[in-house]
C-alpha atoms as a PDB file:
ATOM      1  CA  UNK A   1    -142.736 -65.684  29.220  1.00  0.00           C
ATOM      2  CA  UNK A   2    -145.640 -63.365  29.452  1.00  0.00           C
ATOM      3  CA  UNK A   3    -147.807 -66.326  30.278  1.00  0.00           C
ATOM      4  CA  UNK A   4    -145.364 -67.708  32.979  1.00  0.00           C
ATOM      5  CA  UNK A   5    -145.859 -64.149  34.973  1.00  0.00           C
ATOM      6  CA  UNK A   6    -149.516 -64.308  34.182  1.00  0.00           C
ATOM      7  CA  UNK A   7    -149.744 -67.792  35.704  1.00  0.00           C
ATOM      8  CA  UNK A   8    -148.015 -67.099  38.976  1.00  0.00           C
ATOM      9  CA  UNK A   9    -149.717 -64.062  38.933  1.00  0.00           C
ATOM     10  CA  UNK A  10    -153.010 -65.598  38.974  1.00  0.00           C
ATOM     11  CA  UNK A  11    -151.380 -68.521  41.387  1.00  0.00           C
ATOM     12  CA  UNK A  12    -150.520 -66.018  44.424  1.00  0.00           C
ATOM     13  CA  UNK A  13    -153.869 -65.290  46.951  1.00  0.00           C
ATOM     14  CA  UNK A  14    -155.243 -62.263  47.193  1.00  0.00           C
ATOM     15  CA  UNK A  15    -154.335 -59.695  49.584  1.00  0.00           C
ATOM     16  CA  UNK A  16    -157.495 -60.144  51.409  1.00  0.00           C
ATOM     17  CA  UNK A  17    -156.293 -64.121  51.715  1.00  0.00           C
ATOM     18  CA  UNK A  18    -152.659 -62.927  52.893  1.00  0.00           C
ATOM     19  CA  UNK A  19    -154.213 -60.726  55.885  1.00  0.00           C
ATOM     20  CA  UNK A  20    -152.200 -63.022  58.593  1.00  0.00           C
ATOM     21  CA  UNK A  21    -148.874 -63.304  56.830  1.00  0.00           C
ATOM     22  CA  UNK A  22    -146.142 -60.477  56.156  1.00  0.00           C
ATOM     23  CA  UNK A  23    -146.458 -57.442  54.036  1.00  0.00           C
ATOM     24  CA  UNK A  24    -144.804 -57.816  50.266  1.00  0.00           C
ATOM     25  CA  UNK A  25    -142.069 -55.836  51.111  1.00  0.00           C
ATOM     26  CA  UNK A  26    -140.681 -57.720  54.052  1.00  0.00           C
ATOM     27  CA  UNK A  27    -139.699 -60.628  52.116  1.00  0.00           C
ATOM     28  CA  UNK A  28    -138.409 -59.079  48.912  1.00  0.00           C
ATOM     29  CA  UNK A  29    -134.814 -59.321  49.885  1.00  0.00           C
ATOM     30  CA  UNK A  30    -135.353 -63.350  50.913  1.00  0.00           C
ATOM     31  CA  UNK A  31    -137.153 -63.698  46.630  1.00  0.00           C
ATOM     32  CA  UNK A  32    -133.852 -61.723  45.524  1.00  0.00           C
ATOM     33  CA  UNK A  33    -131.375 -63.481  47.395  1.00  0.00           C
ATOM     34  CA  UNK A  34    -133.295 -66.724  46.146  1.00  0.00           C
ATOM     35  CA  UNK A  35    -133.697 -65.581  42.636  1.00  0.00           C
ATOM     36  CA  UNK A  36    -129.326 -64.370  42.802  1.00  0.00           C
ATOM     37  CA  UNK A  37    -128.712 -68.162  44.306  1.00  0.00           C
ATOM     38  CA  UNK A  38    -130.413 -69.942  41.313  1.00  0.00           C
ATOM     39  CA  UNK A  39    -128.379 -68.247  38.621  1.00  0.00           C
ATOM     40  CA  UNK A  40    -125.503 -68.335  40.286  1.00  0.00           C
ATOM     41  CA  UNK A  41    -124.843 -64.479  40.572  1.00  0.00           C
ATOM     42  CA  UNK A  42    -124.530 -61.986  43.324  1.00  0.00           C
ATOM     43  CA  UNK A  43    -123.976 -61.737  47.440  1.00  0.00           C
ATOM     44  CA  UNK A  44    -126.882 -64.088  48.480  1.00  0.00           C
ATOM     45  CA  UNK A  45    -125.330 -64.419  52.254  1.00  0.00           C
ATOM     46  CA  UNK A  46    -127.131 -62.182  55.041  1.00  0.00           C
ATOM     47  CA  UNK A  47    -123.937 -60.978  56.479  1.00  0.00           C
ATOM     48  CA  UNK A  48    -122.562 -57.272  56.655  1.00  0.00           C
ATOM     49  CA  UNK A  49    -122.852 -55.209  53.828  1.00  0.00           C
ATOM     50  CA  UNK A  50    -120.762 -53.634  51.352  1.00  0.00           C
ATOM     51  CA  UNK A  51    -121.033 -50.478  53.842  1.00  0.00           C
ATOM     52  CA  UNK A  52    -119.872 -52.768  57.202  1.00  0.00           C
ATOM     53  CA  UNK A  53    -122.977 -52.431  58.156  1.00  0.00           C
ATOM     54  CA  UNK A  54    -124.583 -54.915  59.578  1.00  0.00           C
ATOM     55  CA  UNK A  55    -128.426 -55.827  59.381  1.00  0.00           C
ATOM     56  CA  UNK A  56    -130.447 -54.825  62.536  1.00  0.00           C
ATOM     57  CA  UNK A  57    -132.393 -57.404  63.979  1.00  0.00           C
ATOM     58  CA  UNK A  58    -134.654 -56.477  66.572  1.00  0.00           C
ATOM     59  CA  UNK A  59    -137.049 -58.687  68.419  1.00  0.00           C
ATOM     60  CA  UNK A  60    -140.506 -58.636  67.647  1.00  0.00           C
ATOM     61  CA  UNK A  61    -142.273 -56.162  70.349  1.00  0.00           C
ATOM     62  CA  UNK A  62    -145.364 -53.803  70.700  1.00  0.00           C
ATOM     63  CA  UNK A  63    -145.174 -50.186  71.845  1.00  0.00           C
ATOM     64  CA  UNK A  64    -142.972 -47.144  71.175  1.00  0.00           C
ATOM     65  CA  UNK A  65    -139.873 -48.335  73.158  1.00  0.00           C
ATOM     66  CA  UNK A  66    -139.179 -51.327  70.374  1.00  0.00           C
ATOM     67  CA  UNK A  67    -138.914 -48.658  67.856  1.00  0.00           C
ATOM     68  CA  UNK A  68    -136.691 -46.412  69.959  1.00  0.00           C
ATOM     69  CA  UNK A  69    -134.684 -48.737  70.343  1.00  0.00           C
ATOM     70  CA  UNK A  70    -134.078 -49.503  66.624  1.00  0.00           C
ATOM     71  CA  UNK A  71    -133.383 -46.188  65.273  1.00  0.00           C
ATOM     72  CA  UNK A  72    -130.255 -45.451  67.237  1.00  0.00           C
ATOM     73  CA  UNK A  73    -128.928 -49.471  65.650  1.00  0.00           C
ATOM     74  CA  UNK A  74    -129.045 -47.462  62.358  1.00  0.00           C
ATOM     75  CA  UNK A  75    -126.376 -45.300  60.553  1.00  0.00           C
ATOM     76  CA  UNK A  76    -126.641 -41.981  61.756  1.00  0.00           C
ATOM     77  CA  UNK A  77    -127.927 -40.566  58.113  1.00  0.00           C
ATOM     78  CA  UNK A  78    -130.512 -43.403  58.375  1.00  0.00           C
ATOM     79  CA  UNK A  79    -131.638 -43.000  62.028  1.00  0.00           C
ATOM     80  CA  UNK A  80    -132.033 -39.465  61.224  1.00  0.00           C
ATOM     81  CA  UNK A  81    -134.335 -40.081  58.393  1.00  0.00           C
ATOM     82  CA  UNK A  82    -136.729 -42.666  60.485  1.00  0.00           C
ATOM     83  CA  UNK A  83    -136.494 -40.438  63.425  1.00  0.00           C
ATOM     84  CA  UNK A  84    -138.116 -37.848  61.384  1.00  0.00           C
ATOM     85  CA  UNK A  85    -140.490 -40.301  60.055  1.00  0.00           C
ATOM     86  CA  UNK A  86    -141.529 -41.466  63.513  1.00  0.00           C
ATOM     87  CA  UNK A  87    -142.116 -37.984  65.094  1.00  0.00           C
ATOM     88  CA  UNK A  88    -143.640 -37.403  61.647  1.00  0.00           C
ATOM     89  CA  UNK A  89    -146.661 -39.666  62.645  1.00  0.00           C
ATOM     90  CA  UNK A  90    -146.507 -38.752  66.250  1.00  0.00           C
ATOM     91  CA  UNK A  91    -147.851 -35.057  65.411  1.00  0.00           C
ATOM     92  CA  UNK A  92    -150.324 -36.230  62.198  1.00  0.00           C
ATOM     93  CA  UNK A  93    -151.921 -39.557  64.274  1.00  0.00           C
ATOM     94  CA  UNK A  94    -152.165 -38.716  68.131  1.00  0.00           C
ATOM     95  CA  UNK A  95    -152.130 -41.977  69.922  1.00  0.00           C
ATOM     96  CA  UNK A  96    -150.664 -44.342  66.765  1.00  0.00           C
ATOM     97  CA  UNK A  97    -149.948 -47.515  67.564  1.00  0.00           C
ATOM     98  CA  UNK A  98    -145.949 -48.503  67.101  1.00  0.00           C
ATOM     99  CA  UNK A  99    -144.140 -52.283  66.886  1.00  0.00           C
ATOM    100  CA  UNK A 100    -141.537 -53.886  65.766  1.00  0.00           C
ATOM    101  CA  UNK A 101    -142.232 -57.041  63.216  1.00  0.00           C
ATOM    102  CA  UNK A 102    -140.084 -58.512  60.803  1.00  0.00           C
ATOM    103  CA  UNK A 103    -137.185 -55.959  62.426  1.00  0.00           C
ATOM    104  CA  UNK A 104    -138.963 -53.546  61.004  1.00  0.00           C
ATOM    105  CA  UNK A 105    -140.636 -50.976  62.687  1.00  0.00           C
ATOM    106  CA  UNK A 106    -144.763 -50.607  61.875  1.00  0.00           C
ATOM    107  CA  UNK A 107    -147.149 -47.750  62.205  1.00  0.00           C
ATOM    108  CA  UNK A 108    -150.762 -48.054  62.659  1.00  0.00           C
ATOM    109  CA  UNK A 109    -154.579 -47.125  64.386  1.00  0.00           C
ATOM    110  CA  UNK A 110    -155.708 -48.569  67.558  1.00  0.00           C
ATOM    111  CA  UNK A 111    -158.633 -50.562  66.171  1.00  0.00           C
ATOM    112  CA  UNK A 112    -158.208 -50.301  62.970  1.00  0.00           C
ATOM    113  CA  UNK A 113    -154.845 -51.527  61.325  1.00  0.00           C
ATOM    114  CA  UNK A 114    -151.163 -51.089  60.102  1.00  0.00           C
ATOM    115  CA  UNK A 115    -150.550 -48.028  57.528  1.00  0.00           C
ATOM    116  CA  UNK A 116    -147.117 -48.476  57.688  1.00  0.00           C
ATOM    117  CA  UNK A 117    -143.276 -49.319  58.253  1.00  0.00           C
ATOM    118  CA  UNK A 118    -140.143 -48.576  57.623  1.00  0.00           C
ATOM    119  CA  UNK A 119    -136.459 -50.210  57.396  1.00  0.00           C
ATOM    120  CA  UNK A 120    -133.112 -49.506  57.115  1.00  0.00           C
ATOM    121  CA  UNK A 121    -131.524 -51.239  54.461  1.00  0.00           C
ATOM    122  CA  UNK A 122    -127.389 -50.903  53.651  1.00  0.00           C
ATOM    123  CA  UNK A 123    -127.622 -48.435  51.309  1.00  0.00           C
ATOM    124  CA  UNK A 124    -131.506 -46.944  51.594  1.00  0.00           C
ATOM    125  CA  UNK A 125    -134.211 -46.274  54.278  1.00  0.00           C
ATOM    126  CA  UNK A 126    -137.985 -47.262  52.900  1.00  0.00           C
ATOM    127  CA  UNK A 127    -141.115 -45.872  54.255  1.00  0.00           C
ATOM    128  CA  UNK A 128    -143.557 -47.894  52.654  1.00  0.00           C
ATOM    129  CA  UNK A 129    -147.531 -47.190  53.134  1.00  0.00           C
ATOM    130  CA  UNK A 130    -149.785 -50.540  53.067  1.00  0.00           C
ATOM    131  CA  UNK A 131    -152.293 -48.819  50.912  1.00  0.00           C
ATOM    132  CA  UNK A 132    -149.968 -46.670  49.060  1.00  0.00           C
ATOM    133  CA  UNK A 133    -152.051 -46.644  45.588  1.00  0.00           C
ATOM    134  CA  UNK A 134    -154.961 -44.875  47.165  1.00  0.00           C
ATOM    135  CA  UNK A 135    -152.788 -42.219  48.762  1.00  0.00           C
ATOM    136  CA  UNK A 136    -152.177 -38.817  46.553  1.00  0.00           C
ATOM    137  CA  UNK A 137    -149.928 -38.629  44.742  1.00  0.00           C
ATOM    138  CA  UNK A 138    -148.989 -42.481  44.854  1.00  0.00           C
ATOM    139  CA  UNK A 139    -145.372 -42.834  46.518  1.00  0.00           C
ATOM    140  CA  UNK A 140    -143.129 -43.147  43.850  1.00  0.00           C
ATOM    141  CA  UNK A 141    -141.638 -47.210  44.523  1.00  0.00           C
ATOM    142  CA  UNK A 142    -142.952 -50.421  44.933  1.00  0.00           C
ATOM    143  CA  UNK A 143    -144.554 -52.933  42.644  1.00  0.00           C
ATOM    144  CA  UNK A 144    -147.094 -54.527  44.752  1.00  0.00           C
ATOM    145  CA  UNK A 145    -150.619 -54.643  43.492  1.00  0.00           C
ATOM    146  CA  UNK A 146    -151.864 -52.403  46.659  1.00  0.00           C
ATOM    147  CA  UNK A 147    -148.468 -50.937  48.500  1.00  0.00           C
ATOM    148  CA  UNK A 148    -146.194 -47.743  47.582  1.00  0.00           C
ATOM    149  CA  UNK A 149    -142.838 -46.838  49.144  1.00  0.00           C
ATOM    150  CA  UNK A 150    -140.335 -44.081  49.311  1.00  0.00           C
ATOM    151  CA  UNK A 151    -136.926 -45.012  48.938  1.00  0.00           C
ATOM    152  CA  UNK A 152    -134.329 -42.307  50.441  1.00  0.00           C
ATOM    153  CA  UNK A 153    -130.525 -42.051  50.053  1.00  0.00           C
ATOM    154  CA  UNK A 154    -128.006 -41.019  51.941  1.00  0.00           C
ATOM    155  CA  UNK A 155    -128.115 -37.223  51.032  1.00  0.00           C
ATOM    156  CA  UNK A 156    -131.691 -37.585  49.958  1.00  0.00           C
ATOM    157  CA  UNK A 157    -133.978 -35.000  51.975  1.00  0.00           C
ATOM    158  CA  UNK A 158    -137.253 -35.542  53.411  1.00  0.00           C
ATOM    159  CA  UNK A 159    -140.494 -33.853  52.185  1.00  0.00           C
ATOM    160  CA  UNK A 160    -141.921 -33.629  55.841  1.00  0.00           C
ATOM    161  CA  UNK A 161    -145.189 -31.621  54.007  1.00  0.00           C
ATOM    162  CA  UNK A 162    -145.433 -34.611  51.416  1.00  0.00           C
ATOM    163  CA  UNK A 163    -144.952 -37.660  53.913  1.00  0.00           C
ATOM    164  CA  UNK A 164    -147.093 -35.663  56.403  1.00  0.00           C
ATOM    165  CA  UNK A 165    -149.771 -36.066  53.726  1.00  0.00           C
ATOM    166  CA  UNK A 166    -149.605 -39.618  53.311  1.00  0.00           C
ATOM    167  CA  UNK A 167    -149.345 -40.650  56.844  1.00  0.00           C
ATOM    168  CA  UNK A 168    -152.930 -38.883  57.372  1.00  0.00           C
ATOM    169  CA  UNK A 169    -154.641 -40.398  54.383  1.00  0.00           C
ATOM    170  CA  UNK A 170    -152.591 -43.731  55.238  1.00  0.00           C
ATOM    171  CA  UNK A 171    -153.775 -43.505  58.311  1.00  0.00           C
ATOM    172  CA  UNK A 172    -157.949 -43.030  57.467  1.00  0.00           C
ATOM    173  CA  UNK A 173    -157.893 -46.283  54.981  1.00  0.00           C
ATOM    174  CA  UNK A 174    -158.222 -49.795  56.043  1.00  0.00           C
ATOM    175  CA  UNK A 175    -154.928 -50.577  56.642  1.00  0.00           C
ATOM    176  CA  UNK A 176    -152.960 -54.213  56.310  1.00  0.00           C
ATOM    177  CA  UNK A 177    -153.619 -56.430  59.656  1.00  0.00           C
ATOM    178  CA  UNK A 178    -155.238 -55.427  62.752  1.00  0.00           C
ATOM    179  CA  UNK A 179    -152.706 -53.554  64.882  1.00  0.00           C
END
């Protein structure tokens, strides 16, 4: 087994040969659902959650309004949360750059590159950082070899002093893309 993960391991490019595609994180749910299909367990459709809640989709666009106009699609707890996030990096990167890709809304430097995103998911909101293993301390989540995430709950607060740190070091590393 341990030389089945070490093979694909060794089989996926690097991140510097991924530059064009998307981030780790945006296509974890498509491996799971995959991965739940093939042994025959779990919901695999893309449908409304256990919550009602169905998945926001949001066309792919550049600029702030896009990511206006995704928050408010959100349950209130969650738009809450990324509204907090988003005036979060307002204040700590004057003049960040803002999309939406992948329905997801992305963060990044004029110039320079994406530092991060965020999505609502049915049950969770994830602010994940690009770079998050260089940032201190490392955001708790994620297992890809270069990107951390914070997952939040409903109820779950926000440590605007924490994520205010990370979003300035985020934002001063090389980031994923050019944005």
């Amino acid at each position: 087994m341990k030389r089945l993960a070490q093979a694909c391991k060794e089989a996926r490019p690097s991140a510097a040969a991924r530059t064009d595609e998307a981030p780790a994180h945006v296509f974890s749910g498509q491996r799971r659902r995959v991965r739940m299909a093939q042994e025959g367990s779990g919901r695999t459709d893309r449908g409304p959650s256990a919550a009602g809640n169905a998945p926001v989709k949001v066309a792919k666009a550049e600029g702030a309004e896009p990511v206006r106009s995704y928050i408010p699609k959100l349950p209130a707890w969650q738009g809450e949360l990324l509204k907090r996030f988003d005036d979060l990096v307002l204040r700590q990167v004057p003049g960040a750059r803002r999309a939406v890709k992948w329905s997801a809304p992305f963060y990044g430097v004029p110039g320079m590159a994406w530092f991060a995103s965020t999505k609502g998911f049915s049950k969770h909101v994830k602010i994940t950082f690009f770079r998050g293993t260089s940032l201190k301390p490392v955001p708790p989540s994620g297992e890809h070899e270069q990107g951390r995430s914070l997952d939040l709950r409903e109820g779950d607060g926000l440590d605007e002093t924490l994520v205010a740190l990370w979003i300035r070091q985020a934002a001063a590393l090389p980031g994923w893309g050019t944005s």
